[in-house]
Structures are given as C-alpha cells and as structure tokens.
Protein backbone atom coordinates (compact mmCIF):
# COMPACT_ATOMS: atom_id res chain seq x y z
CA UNK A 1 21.65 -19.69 14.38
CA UNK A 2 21.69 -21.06 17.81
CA UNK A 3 20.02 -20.19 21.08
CA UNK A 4 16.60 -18.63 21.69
CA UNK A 5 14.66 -16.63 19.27
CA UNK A 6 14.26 -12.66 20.09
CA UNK A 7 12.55 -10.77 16.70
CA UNK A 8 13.44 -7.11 16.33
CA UNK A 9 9.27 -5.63 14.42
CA UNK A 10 9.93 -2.18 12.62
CA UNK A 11 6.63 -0.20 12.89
CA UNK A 12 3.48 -0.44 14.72
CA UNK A 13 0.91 0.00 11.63
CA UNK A 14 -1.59 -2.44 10.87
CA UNK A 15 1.04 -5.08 9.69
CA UNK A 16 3.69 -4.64 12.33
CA UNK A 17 0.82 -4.79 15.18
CA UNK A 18 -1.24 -8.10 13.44
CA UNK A 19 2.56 -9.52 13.01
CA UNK A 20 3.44 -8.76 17.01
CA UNK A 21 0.11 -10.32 18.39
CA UNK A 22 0.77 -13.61 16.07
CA UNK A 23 4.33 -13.76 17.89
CA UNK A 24 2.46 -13.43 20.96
CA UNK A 25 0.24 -16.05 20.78
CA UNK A 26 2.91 -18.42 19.68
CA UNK A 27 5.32 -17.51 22.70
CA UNK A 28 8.48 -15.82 20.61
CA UNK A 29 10.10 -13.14 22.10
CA UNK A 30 9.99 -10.04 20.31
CA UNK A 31 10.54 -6.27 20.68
CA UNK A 32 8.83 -3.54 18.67
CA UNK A 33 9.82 0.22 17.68
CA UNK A 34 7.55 3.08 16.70
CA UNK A 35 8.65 6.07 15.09
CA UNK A 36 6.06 8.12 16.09
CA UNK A 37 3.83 8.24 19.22
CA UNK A 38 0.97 6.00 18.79
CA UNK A 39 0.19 2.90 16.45
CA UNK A 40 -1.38 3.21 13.36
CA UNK A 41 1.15 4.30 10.76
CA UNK A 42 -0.53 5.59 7.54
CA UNK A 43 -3.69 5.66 9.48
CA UNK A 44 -2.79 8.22 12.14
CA UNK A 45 -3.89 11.20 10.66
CA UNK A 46 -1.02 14.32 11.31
CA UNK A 47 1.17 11.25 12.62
CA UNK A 48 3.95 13.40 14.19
CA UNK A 49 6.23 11.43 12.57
CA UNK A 50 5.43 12.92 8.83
CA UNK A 51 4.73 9.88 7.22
CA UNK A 52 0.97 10.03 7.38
CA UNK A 53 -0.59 10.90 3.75
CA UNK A 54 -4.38 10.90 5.42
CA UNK A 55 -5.99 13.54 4.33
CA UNK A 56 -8.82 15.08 6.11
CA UNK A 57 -11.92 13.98 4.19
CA UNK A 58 -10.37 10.67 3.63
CA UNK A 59 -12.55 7.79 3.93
CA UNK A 60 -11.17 3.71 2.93
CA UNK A 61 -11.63 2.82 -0.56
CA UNK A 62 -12.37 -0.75 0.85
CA UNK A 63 -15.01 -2.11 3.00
CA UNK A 64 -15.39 -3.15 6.32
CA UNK A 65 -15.69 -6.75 5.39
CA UNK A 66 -12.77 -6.69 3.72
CA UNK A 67 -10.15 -4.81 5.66
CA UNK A 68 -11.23 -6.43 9.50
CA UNK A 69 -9.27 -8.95 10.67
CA UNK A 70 -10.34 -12.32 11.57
CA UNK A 71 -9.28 -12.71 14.98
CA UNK A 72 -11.53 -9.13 15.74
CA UNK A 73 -13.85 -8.10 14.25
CA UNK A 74 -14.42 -4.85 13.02
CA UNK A 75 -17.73 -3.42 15.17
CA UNK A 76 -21.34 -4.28 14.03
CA UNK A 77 -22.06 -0.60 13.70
CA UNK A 78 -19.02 0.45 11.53
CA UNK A 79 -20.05 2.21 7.88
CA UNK A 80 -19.21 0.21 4.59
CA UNK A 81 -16.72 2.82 3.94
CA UNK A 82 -15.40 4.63 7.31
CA UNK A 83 -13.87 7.62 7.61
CA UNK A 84 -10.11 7.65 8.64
CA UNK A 85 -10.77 8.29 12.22
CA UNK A 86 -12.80 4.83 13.01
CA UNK A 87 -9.98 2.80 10.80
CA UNK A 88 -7.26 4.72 13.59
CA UNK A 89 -9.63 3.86 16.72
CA UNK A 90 -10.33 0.03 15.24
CA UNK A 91 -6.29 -0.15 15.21
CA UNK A 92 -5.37 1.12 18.93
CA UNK A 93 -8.42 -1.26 20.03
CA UNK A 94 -6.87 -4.04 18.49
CA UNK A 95 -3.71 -3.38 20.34
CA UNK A 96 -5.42 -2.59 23.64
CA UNK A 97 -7.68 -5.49 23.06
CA UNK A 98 -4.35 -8.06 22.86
CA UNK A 99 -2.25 -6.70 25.44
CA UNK A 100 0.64 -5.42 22.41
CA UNK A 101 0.60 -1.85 23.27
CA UNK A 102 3.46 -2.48 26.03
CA UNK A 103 5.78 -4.30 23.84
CA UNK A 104 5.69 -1.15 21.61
CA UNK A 105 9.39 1.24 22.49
CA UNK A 106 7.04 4.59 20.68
CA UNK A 107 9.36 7.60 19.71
CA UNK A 108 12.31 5.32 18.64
CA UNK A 109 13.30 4.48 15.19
CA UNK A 110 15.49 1.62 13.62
CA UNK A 111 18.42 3.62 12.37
CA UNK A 112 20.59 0.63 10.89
CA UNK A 113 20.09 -2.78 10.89
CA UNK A 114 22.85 -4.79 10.00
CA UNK A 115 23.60 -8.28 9.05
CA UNK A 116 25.61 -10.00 11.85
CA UNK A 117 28.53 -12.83 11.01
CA UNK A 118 26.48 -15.66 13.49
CA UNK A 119 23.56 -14.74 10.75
CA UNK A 120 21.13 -12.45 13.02
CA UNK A 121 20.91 -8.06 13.00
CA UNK A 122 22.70 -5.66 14.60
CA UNK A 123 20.08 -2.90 14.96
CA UNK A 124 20.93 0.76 15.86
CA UNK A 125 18.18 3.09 17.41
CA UNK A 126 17.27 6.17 17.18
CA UNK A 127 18.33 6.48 20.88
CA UNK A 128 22.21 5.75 20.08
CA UNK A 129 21.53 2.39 21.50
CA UNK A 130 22.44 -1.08 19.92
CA UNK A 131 21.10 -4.32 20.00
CA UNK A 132 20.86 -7.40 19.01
CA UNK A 133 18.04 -9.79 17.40
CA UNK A 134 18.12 -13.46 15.58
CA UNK A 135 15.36 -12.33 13.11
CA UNK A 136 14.01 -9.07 11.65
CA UNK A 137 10.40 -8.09 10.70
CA UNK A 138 10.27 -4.98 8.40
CA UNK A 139 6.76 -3.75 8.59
CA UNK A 140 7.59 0.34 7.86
CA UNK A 141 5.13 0.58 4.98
CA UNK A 142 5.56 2.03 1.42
CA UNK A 143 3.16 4.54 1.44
CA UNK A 144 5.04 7.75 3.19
CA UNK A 145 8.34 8.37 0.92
CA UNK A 146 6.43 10.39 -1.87
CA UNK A 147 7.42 9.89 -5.70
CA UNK A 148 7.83 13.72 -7.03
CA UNK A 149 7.83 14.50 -10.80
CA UNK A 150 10.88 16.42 -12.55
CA UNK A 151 9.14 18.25 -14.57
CA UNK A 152 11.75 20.89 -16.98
CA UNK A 153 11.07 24.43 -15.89
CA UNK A 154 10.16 26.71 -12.92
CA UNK A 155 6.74 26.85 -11.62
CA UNK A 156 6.13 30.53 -10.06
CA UNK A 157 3.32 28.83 -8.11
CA UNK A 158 2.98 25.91 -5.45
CA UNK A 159 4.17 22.38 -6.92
CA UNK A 160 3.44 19.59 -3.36
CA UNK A 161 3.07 15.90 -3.68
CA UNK A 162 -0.52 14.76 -2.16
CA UNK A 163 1.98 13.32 0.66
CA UNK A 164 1.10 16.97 2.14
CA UNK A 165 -2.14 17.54 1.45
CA UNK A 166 -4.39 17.66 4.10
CA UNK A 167 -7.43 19.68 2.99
CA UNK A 168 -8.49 22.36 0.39
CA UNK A 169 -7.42 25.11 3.42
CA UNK A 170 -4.25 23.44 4.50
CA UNK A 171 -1.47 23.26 3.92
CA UNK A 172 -2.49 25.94 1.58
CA UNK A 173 -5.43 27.98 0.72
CA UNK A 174 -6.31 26.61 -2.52
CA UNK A 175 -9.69 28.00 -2.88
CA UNK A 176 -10.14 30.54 -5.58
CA UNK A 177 -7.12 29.06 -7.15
CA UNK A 178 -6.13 27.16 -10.71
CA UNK A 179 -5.61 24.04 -9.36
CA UNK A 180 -4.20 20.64 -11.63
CA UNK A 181 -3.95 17.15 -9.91
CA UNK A 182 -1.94 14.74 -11.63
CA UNK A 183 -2.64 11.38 -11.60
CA UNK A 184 -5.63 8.81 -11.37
CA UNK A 185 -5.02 6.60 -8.66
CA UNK A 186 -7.57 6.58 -5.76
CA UNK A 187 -5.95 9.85 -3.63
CA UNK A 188 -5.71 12.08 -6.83
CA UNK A 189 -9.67 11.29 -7.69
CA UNK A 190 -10.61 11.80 -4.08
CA UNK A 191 -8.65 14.94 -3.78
CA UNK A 192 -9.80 16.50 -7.26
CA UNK A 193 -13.57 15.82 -6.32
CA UNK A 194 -12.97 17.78 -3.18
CA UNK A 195 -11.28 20.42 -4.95
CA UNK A 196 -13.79 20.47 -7.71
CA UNK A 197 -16.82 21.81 -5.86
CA UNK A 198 -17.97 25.36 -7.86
CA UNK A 199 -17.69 26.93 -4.31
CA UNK A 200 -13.37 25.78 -4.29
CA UNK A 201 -11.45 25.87 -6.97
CA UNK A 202 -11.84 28.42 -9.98
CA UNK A 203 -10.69 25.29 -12.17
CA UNK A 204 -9.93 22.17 -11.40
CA UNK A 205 -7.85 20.05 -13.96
CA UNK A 206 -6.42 16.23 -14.15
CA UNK A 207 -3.67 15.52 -15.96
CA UNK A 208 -2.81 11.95 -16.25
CA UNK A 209 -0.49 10.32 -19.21
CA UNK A 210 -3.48 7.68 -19.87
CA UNK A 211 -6.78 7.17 -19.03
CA UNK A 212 -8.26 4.79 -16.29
CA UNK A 213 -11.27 2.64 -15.64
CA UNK A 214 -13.22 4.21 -12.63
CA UNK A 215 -15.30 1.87 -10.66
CA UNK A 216 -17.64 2.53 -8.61
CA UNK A 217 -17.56 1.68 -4.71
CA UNK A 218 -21.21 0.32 -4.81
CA UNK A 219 -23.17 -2.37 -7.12
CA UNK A 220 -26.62 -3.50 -6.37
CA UNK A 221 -26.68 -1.67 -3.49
CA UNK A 222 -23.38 -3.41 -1.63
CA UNK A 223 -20.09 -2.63 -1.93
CA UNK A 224 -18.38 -3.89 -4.79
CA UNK A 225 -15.91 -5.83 -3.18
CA UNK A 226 -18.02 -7.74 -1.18
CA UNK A 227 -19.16 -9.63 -4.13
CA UNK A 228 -15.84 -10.46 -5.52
CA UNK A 229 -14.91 -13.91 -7.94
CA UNK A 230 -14.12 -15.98 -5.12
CA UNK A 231 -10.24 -17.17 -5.72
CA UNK A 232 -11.17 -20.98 -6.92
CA UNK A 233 -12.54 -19.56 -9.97
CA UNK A 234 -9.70 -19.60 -12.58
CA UNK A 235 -8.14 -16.58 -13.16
CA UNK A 236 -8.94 -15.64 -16.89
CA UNK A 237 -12.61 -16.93 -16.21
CA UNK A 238 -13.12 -14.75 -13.63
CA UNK A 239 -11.05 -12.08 -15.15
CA UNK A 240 -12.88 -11.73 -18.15
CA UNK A 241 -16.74 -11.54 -16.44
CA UNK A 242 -15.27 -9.11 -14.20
CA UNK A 243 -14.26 -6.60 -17.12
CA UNK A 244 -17.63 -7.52 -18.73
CA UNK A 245 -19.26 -6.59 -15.90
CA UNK A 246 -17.34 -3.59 -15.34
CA UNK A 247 -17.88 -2.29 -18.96
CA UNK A 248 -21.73 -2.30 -18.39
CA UNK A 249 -21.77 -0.60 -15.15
CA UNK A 250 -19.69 2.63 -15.97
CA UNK A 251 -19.54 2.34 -19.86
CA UNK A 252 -17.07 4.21 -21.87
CA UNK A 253 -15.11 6.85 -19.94
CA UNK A 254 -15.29 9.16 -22.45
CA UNK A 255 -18.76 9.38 -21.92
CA UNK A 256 -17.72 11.24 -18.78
CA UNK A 257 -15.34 13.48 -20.92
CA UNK A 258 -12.13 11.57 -19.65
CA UNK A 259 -10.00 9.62 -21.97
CA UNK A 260 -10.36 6.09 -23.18
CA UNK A 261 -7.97 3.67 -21.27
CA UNK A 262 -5.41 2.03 -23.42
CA UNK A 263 -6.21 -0.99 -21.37
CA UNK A 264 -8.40 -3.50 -20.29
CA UNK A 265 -10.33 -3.01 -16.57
CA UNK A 266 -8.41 -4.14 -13.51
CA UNK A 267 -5.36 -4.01 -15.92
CA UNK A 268 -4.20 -1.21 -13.61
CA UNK A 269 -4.56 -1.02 -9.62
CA UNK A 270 -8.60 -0.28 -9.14
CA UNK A 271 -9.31 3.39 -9.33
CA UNK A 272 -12.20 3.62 -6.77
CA UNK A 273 -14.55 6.85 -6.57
CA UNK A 274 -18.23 7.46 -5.47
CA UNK A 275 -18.06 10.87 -6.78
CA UNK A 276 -15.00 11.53 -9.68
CA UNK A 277 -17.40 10.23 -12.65
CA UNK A 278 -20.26 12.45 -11.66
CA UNK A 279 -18.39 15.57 -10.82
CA UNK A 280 -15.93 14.43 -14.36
CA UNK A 281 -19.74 14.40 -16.25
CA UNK A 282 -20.99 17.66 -14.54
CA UNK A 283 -18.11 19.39 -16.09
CA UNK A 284 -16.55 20.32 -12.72
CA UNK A 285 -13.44 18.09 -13.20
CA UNK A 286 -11.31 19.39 -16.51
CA UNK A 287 -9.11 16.51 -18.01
CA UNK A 288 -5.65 17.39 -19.66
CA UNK A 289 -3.11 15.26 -21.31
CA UNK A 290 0.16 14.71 -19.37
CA UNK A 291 2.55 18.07 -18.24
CA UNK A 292 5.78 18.55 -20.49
CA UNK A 293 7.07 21.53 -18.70
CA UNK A 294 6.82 24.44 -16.55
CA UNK A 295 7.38 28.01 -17.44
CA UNK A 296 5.66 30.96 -14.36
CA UNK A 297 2.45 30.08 -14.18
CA UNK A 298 1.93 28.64 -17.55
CA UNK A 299 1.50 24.70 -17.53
CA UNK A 300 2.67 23.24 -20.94
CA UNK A 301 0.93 20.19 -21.88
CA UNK A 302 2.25 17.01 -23.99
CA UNK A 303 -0.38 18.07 -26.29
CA UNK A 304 0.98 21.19 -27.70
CA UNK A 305 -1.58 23.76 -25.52
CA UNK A 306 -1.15 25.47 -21.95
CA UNK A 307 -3.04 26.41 -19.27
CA UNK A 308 -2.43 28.80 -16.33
CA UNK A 309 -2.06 27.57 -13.09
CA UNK A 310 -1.54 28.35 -9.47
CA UNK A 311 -1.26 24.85 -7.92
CA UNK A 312 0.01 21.15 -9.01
CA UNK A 313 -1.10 18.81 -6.53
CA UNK A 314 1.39 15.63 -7.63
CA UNK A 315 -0.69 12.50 -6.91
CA UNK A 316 2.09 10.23 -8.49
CA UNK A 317 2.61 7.45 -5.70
CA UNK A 318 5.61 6.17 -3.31
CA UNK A 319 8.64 4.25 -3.88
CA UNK A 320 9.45 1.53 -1.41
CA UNK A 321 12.30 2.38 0.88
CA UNK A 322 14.44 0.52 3.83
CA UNK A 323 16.51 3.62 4.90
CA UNK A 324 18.17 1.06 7.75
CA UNK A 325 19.84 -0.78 5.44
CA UNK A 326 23.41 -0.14 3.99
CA UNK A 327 23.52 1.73 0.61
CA UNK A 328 25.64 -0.79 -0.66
CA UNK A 329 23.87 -3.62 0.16
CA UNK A 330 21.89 -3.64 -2.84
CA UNK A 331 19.95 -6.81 -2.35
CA UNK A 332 18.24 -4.92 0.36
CA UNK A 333 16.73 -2.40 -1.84
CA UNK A 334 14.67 -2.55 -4.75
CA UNK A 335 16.27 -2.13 -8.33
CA UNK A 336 16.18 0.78 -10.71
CA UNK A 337 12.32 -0.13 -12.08
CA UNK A 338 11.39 -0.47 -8.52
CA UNK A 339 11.12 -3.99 -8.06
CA UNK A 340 11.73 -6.03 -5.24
CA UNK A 341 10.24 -9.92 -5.92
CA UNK A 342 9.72 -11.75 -2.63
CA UNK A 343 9.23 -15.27 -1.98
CA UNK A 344 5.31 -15.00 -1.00
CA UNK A 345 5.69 -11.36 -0.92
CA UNK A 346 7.66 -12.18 2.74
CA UNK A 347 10.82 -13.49 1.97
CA UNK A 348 14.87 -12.48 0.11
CA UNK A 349 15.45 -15.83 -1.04
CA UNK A 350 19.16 -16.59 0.29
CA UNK A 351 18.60 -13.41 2.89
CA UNK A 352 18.32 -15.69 6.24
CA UNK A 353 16.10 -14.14 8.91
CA UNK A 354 14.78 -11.18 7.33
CA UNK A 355 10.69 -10.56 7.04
CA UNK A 356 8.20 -8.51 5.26
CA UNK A 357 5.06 -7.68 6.34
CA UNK A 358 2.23 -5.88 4.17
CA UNK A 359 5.30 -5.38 1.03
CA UNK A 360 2.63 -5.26 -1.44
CA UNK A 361 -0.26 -3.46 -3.11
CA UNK A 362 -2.93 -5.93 -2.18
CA UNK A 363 -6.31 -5.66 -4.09
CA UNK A 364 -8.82 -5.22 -2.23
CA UNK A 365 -6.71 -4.50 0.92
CA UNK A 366 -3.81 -4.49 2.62
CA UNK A 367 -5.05 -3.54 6.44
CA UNK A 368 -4.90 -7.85 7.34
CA UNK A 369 -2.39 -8.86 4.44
CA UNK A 370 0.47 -9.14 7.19
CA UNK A 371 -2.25 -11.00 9.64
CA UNK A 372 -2.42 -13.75 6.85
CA UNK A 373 1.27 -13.20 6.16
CA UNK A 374 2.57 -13.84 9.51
CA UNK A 375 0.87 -17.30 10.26
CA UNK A 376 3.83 -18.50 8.01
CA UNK A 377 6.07 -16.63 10.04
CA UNK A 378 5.45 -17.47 13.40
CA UNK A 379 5.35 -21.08 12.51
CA UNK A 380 8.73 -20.87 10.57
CA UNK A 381 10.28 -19.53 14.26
CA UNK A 382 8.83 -22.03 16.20
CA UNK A 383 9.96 -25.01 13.89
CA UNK A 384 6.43 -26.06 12.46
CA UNK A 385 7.36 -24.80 9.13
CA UNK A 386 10.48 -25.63 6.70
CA UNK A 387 11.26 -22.99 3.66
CA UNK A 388 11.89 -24.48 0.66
CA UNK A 389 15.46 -24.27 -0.67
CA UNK A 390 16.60 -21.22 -1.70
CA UNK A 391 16.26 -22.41 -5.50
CA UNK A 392 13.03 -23.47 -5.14
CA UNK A 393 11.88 -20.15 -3.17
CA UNK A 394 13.57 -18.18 -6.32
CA UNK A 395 11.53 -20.72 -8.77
CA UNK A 396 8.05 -20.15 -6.95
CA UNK A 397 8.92 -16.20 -6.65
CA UNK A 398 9.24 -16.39 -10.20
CA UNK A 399 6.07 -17.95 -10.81
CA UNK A 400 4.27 -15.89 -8.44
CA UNK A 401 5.10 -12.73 -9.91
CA UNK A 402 3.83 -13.71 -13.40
CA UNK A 403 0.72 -15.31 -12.23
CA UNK A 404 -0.10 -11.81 -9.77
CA UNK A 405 1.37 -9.59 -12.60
CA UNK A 406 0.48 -10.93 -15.81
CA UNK A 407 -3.27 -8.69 -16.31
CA UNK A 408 -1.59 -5.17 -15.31
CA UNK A 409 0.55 -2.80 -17.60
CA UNK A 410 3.99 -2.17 -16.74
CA UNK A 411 4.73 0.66 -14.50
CA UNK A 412 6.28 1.27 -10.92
CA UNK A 413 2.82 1.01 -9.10
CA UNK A 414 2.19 -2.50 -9.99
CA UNK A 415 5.38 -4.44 -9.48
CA UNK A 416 4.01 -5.12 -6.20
CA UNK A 417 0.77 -6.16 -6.93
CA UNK A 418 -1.59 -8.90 -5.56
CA UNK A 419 -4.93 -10.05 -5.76
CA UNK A 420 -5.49 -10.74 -1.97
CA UNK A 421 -7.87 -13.66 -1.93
CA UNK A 422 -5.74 -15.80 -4.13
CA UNK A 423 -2.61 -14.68 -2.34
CA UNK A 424 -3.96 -16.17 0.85
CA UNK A 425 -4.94 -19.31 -1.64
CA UNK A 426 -1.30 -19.79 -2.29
CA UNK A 427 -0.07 -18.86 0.86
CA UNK A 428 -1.91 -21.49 3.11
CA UNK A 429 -0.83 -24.02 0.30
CA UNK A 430 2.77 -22.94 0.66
CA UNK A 431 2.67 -23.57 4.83
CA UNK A 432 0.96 -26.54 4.52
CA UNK A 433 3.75 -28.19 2.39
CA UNK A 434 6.16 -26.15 4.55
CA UNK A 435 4.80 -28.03 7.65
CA UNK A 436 5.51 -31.38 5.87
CA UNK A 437 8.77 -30.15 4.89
CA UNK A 438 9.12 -29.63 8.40
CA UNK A 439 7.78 -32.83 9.51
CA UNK A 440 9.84 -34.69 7.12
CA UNK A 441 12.73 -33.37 8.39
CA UNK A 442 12.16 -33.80 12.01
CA UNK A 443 11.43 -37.75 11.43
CA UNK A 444 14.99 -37.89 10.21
C-alpha cells in the first residue's frame, strides 16, 4: 500500500494499550476503540461491557515480577500476588503515565472490519460510522466469550459458566447450596476453595474428566515463577528438573484425595493454587469423575453414581473469537479444534496488514506479551523490519507450534500455548534477522 500509515487498535486491555504507546513512541498514526468505558479489559472488574470474568476475591496467579512491564515498573510496594483492583489501577497509570488515554474513542466497538481492494480495512463502528485504516491491530482478548458444556438432560437447578461468577452471594446465593465446579484450571480451583469454606457451601464437588498437577504459588519462600529455567537452558533439560522438582514439592495428588494425572507436570497449562490442595486434603473439596448427564437435580456421573445438586458452576474456558470479521472469511477465524497458528503468535501468513496482540496463553503471563510483541510491529510500519516470505513465515509457524506445543496434551486450551521467556528468545531473533532483511533490501 501507498501513502502514510494510520493503524486502526481494537481494545484498550493490557495488549492493545502496551501496543498503542509502542506506536507512539515510534511516530505512527493510530486510532484506538474501547468497548467499554475505561481501559483494562479482563481486568476491569464489572466492566460494563460484560466481558470481564474477574471475580471478586480474585487475585493474579502470577507475580509482580513477572507481569510488569519494562518500560514501568510495577510499584515497589505492590504484593507478590495482588488483588484485581491494584492490577486495574497499575493499567490506567500506565495509560495516564504515557499520555494514551486520549487516543482511546471509549464506548465504541469495531463492528466489521473488512479487507479493502488497495490491501488496507474498512472498519465499521459501533457508532454507524466508517473508516478507513492501512493496518489493523486486533488486541480484543480471548478470555470473555465463555465455552459452555452440552451436557444431555435438564438441570432443575442453576447451570452458569464462571464467566458470571462474581462471588459466593452474587450472582446467586450459593451458600447453603450443593454446589459442583467443573474443571481444574486456575478460576475453577480459586472459585471451589472459596466455595468450600464449612461456613458456604453444604458440599462442594469438582468434577474434572482428568486429574491435574497443582503447584503451588510459593517455593522457598518466593514465588515460584520468579525462579524459573531461564530460556537458554534447553528445553527437555530444563523440562525434566522442572517436573522433578515439581513431583517432590506436592507429591502424588492422590495424596490429597484428587486423581492421578494421566500426564506429566507442566504437560497441561499450570494449575496454580495457595489453598485447593489444603482445603482438597481437609476434605472440604469433594472430587467426582466427569458429568454424563442431567436429570432435576440429580447429577449423573461418567462413573455410573449420582449426586444431588443445586448449582454447576462451568469453569470450562473461552474460545477465541473475531466477531468483526465476515463469517465466510474463514481464514479469519480459527478452525473446528480451535486453532489458529500465527507466525510468532502475531501474524496470518499471506493476510497483509493484519496484527495480533496477546493471541496466546503465555506461561507465566500474558499482561506484557503484546509489549514484547509489538517491538516487531512498530518496526515492521516504520520500515526497520522485513517479514520473511510468506513460505517461510508458514515454515517457521510450523516449527514454532511444535517446539511451544510438543510437552502439553491435546485439547482446545493449549493450541495457543507459549512458554513466555523463550517466546521473547525467538522473537528478538526473528526482528533481528527481519532488520537485515530489511537492510538488505534497502541497499538494493
């Protein structure tokens, strides 16, 4: 495309924000639309927009060290661990901090975005009005369109998605009550130790099809992520001392009276709790097998037996969704298994001027993924950087998603999956040889 460049940022959460201020400091010209009223996507807790799944007690499964960025610094008196509220403030200080929050249009949402002939986006607001933009940055998350089970049968009681949950009071009264969360991801364990108090629930169950390695969020007194293998350890080396280790600091899970894994640690997304194991031991957390049907109040189990319940809190993830684009432009979307492979987790290969920021399910953290993420981008507008062709971008992608995907089971929650610190390994590699590419093909 010809003339100047003007980028067109869905969202103002952590990625679409970190993304903004990197165009800033490099001098493109961008404009940026909010759904909802404020920054902070996932983060705002009862974002007006609906797509929040904060929950009230909800503190970050990562720490502080971890999830600030590096151009500002989280502050010196911040928790390892801090509750929701701080993580919102630290986000709207960022923005004040770097001059973005006037750039942000707030109440207006991408409706359509269309592929132009000349190669840019036609993008249609939420206001009725259209406009137009050389590039597009998608930074809308993948955390607020909730994945519901279909479960055969009628359940006489309340059957939500932890989407809605927002505390044992709200948006129902579930104390007193029969209560099964399904699931083992980080929500589900957070929510069923909440739930699991004598005081709350009159039972509290987990159902979950397999079993999970729970790790705990401190070891030898720091969190455990601080003392991560660092990325220039090979893989399998570090890998394998990481299960070891894991394996002698919690045991066997069945110790705790939850299944045995059918996997090896960090084969699945971490499962982080301070408090599921203990309340699991105590005998406050009841495990069943997975849910077959539904029949009143009766819960049939996979199993063969039944229990009676009053609530199913579904803690069963998100699928990714671009509602702007087309239905029938099915390169936009992910497949059927809910896949989407992107060169460096950014790129369509052979989809010109089209961005993702923060796609992925980045262990430890995805707050500053798109901050790493968009010092490729901001130099590929400006001309420092050269992509690859398109068959080497599908030929990397390729490679990339073995390397990142190889230690976890199959399922829809890890065919986005990244190990942060060597993503940012491969991604500074990737714009260095970009900027030669670049170089190369500016000495003619």
């Amino acid at each position: 495309m010809s003339g100047p460049v003007k980028v067109c940022i869905i969202g103002a959460g952590c990625s679409g924000f970190t993304t903004a201020k990197r165009l800033k400091d490099h001098g493109i010209d961008y404009d940026q639309f909010e759904l909802s009223d404020d920054v902070g996507g996932n983060w705002y807790f009862r974002n007006p927009n609906g797509r929040s799944s904060v929950y009230e007690s909800l503190h970050i499964d990562t720490s502080t060290s971890r999830l600030e960025f590096e151009d500002y610094p989280a502050p010196a008196d911040f928790p390892h661990f801090p509750h929701h509220t701080l993580i919102h403030q630290y986000f709207r200080d960022y923005v004040d901090h770097f001059g973005l929050r006037d750039k942000i249009t707030f109440n207006t949402g991408v409706e359509r975005a269309r592929r132009t002939e000349a190669g840019g986006w036609e993008v249609t607001l939420s206001t009725g009005e259209t406009r137009t933009y050389t590039d597009l940055v998608v930074a809308n998350g993948h955390h607020w369109k909730p994945r519901l089970p279909d479960y055969p049968g009628e359940f006489d009681g309340v059957l939500m998605h932890s989407h809605s949950y927002v505390s044992p009071f709200e948006p129902i009264e579930m104390r007193g009550k029969r209560v099964i969360v399904v699931g083992m991801g980080n929500s589900a364990m957070d929510i069923a130790s909440e739930l699991s108090a004598p005081w709350m629930a009159e039972t509290l169950y987990v159902s979950a099809r397999r079993g999970v390695w729970v790790l705990p969020k401190y070891r030898n007194g720091q969190p455990a992520d601080k003392v991560m293998a660092p990325p220039d350890i090979p893989k399998e080396q570090a890998l394998a001392a990481s299960r070891a280790l894991i394996r002698e600091l919690v045991g066997s899970m069945t110790t705790y009276g939850l299944p045995e894994p059918d996997h090896e640690p960090l084969a699945a997304h971490p499962s982080v709790s301070a408090d599921f194991l203990t309340k699991a031991g105590s005998g406050d957390i009841h495990m069943l097998p997975a849910i077959e049907r539904l029949d009143g109040r009766t819960v049939h189990l996979a199993d063969g037996s039944s229990v009676e319940a009053d609530v199913i809190v579904c803690a069963t993830g998100y699928d990714m969704s671009f509602p702007f684009f087309e239905d029938d432009e099915a390169d936009l979307h992910p497949d059927a298994e809910h896949r989407y492979p992107l060169f460096k987790r950014m790129i369509k290969p052979g989809v010109d001027h089209l961005f993702y920021a923060g796609l992925a399910q980045s262990s430890p953290t995805i707050v500053n993924l798109a901050e790493q993420q968009s010092k490729l981008l901001a130099k590929l507008l400006v001309g420092q950087y050269a992509l690859p062709s398109v068959a080497e971008q599908e030929e990397i992608m390729r490679a990339d998603e073995a390397a990142h995907l190889a230690q976890y089971y199959s399922a829809p929650r890890h065919t986005i999956q990244i190990d942060f610190g060597r993503y940012c390994v491969d991604l500074y590699a990737e714009i260095a040889a970009g900027e030669e590419r670049a170089r190369v093909a500016a000495a003619g």
